[in-house]
C-alpha atoms as a PDB file:
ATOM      1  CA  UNK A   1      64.161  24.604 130.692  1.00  0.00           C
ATOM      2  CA  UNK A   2      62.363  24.475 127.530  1.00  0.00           C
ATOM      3  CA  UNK A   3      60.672  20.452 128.053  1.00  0.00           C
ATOM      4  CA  UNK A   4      58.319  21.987 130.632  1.00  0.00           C
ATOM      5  CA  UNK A   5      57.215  24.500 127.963  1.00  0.00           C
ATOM      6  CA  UNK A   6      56.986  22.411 125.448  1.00  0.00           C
ATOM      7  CA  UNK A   7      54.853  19.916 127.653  1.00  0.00           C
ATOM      8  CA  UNK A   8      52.903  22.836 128.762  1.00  0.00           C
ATOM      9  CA  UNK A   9      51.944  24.009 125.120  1.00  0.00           C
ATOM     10  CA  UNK A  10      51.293  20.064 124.334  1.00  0.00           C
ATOM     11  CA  UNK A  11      48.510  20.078 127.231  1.00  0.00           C
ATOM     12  CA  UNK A  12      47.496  22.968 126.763  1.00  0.00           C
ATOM     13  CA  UNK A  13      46.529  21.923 122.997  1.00  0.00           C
ATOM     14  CA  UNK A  14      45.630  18.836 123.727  1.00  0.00           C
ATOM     15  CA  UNK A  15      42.663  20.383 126.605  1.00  0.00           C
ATOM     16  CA  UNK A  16      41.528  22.462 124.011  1.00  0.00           C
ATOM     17  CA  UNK A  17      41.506  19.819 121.076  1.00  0.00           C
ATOM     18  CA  UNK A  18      39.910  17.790 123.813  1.00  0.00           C
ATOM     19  CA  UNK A  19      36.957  19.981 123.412  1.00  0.00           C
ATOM     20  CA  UNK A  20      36.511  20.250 119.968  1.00  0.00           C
ATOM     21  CA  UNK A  21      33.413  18.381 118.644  1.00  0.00           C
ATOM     22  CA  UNK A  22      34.250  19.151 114.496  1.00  0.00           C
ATOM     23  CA  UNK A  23      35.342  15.315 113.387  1.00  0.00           C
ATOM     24  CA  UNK A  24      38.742  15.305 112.336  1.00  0.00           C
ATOM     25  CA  UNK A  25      38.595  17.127 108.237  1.00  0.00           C
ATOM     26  CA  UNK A  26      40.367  18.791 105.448  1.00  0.00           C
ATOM     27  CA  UNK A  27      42.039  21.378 107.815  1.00  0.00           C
ATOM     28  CA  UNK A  28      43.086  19.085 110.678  1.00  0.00           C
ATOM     29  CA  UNK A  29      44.948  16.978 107.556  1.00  0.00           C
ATOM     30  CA  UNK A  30      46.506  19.781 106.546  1.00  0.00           C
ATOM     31  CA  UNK A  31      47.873  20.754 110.394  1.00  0.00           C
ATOM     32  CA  UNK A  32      48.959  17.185 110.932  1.00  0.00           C
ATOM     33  CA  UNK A  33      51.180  17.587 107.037  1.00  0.00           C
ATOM     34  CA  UNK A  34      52.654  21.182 109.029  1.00  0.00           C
ATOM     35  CA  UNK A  35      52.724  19.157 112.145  1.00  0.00           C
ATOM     36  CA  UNK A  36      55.003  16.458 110.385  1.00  0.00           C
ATOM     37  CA  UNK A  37      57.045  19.020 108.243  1.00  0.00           C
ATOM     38  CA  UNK A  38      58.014  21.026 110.794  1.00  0.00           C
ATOM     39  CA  UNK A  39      59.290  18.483 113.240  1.00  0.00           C
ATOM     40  CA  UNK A  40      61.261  17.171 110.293  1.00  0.00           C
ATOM     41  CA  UNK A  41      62.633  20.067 108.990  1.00  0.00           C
ATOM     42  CA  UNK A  42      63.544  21.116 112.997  1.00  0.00           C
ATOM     43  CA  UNK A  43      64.472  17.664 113.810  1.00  0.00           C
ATOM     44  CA  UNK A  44      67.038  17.492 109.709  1.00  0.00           C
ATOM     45  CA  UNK A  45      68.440  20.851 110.674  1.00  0.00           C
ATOM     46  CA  UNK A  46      69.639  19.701 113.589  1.00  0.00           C
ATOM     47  CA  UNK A  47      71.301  16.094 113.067  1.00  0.00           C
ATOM     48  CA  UNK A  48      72.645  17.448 110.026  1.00  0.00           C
ATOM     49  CA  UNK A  49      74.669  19.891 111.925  1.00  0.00           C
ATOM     50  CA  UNK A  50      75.285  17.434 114.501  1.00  0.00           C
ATOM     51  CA  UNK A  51      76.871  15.214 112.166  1.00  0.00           C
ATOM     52  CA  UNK A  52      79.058  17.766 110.630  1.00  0.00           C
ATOM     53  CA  UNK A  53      80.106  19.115 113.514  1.00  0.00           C
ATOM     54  CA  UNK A  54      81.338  15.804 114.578  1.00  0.00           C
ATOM     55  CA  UNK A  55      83.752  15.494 111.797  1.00  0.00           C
ATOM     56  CA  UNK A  56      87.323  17.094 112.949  1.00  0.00           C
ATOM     57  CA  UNK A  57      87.814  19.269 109.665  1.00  0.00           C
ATOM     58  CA  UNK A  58      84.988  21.132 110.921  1.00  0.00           C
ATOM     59  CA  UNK A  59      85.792  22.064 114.617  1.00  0.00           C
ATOM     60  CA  UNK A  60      85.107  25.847 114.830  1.00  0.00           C
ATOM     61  CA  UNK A  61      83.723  26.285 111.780  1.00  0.00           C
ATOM     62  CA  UNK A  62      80.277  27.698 110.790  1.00  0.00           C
ATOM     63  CA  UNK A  63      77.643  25.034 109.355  1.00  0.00           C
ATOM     64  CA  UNK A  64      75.964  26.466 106.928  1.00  0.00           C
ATOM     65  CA  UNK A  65      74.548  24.038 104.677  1.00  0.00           C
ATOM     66  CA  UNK A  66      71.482  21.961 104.491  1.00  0.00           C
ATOM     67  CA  UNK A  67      68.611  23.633 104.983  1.00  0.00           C
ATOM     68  CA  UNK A  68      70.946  26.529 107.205  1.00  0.00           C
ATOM     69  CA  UNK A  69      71.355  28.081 102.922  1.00  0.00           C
ATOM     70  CA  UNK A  70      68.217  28.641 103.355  1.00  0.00           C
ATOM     71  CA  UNK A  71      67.650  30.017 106.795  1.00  0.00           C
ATOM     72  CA  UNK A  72      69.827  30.816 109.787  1.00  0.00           C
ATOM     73  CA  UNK A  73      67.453  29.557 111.879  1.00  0.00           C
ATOM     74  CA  UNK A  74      65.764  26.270 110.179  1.00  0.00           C
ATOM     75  CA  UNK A  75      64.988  24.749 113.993  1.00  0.00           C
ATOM     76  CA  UNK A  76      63.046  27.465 114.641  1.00  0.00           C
ATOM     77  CA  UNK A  77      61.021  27.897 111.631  1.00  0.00           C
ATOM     78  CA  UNK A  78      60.177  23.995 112.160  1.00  0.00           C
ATOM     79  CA  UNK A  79      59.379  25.023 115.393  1.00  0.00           C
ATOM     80  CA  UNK A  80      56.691  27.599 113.928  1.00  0.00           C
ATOM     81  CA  UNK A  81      55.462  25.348 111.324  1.00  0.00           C
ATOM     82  CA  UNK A  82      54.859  22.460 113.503  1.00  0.00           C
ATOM     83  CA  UNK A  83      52.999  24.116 116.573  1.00  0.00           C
ATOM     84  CA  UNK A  84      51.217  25.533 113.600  1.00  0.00           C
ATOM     85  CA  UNK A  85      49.786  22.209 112.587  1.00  0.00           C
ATOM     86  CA  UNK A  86      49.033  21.803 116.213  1.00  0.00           C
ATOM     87  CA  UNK A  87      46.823  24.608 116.249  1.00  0.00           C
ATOM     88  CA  UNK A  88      45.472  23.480 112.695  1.00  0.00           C
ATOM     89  CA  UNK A  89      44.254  19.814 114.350  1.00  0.00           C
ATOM     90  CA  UNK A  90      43.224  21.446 117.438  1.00  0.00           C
ATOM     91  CA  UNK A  91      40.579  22.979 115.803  1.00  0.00           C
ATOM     92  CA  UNK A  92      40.215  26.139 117.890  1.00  0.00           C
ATOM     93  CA  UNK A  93      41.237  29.390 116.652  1.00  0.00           C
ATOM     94  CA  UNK A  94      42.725  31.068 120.369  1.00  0.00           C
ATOM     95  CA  UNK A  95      45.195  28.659 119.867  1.00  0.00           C
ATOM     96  CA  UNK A  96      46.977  30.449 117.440  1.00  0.00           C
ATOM     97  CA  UNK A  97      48.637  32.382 120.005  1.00  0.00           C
ATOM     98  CA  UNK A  98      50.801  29.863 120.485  1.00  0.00           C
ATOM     99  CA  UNK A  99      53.064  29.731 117.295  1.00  0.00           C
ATOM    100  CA  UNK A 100      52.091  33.850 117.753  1.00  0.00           C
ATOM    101  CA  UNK A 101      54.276  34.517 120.791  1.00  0.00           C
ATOM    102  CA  UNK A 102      56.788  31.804 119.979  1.00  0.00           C
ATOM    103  CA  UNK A 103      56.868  33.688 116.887  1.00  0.00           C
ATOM    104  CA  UNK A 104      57.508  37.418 118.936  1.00  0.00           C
ATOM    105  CA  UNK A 105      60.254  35.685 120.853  1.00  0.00           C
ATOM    106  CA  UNK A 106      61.780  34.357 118.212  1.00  0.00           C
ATOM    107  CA  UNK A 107      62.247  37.596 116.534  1.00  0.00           C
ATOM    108  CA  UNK A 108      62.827  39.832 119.379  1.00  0.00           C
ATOM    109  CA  UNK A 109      64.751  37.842 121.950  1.00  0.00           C
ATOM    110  CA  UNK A 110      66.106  34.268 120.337  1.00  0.00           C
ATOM    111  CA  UNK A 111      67.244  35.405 116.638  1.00  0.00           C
ATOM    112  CA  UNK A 112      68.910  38.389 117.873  1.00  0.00           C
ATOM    113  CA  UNK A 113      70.959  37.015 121.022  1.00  0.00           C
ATOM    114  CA  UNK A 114      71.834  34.012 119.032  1.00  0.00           C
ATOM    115  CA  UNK A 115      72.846  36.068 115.803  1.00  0.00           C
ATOM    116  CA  UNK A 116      74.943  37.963 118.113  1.00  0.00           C
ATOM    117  CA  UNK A 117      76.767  35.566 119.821  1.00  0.00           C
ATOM    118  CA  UNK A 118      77.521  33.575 116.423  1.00  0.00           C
ATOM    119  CA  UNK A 119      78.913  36.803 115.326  1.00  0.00           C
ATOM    120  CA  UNK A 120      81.467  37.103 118.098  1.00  0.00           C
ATOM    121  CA  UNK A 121      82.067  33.332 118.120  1.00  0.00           C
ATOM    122  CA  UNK A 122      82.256  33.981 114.191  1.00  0.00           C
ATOM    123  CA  UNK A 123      83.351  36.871 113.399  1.00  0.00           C
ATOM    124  CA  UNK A 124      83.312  37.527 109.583  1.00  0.00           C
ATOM    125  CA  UNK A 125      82.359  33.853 108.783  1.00  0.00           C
ATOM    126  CA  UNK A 126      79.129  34.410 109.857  1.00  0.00           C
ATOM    127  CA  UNK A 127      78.508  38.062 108.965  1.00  0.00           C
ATOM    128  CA  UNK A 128      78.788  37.161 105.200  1.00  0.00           C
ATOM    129  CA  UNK A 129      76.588  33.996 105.984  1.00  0.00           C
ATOM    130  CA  UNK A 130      74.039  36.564 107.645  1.00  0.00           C
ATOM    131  CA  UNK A 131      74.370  38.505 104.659  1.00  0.00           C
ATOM    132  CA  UNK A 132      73.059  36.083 102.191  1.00  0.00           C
ATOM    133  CA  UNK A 133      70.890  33.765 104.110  1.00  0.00           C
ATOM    134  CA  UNK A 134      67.263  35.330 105.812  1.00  0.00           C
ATOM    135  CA  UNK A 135      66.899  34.776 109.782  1.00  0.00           C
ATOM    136  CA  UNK A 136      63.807  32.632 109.860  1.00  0.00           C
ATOM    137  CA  UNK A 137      61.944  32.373 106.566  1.00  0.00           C
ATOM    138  CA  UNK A 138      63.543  31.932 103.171  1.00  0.00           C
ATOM    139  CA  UNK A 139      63.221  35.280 100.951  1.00  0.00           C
ATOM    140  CA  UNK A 140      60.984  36.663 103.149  1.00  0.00           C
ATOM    141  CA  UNK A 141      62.927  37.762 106.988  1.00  0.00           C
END
């Protein structure tokens, strides 16, 4: 379900990059850096888990370390940073809707359904985790 949105946003940056006549600059650098950090830091969060899942000691147990100390979410806030960069290299400003309503569903429709089924699949494991670790972005939310 989520490829053909992903593919979607991908054309739909790439038609509007497509049409941007500013030679590639200081700004663009800086959204491919986001562009790289954010698919790392997404792409980390997740094998780390992965592999620490795998290990029998852990079956049913909450992962919380790597970069999930710093955020419950880390996948997510790669996902922000890294259609960010898009955006950056794209060169057009309407494209910052994109990481926008990502952004909005994150907070309203992802973070909460997935908080609350790691609760009940949890229970108090994760509710002191929640307690001490932000949703999305370190020491801010």
């Amino acid at each position: 379900m989520i490829v053909p949105w992903i593919l979607c946003i991908y054309l739909l940056l790439a038609i509007a990059g497509g049409r941007n006549p500013t030679p590639f600059g200081m700004v663009a650098g800086a959204g491919a850096v986001l562009f790289v950090l954010g698919s790392w830091m997404n792409s980390q969060a997740e094998f780390a888990r992965h592999v620490w899942k795998r290990q029998p000691e852990n079956r049913g147990r909450l992962y919380t370390l790597g970069l999930f100390r710093y955020s419950r979410h880390p996948n997510y806030l790669g996902d922000l940073i890294s259609f960010s960069g898009v955006c950056l290299v794209s060169g057009r400003w309407m494209t910052i809707a994109i990481p926008s309503i990502m952004l909005a569903g994150f907070v309203f429709a992802n973070i909460p359904m997935l908080d609350s089924h790691l609760h009940h699949h949890y229970g108090a494991a994760f509710d002191e985790y929640a307690a001490r670790t932000s949703k999305l972005i370190p020491f801010v939310y």
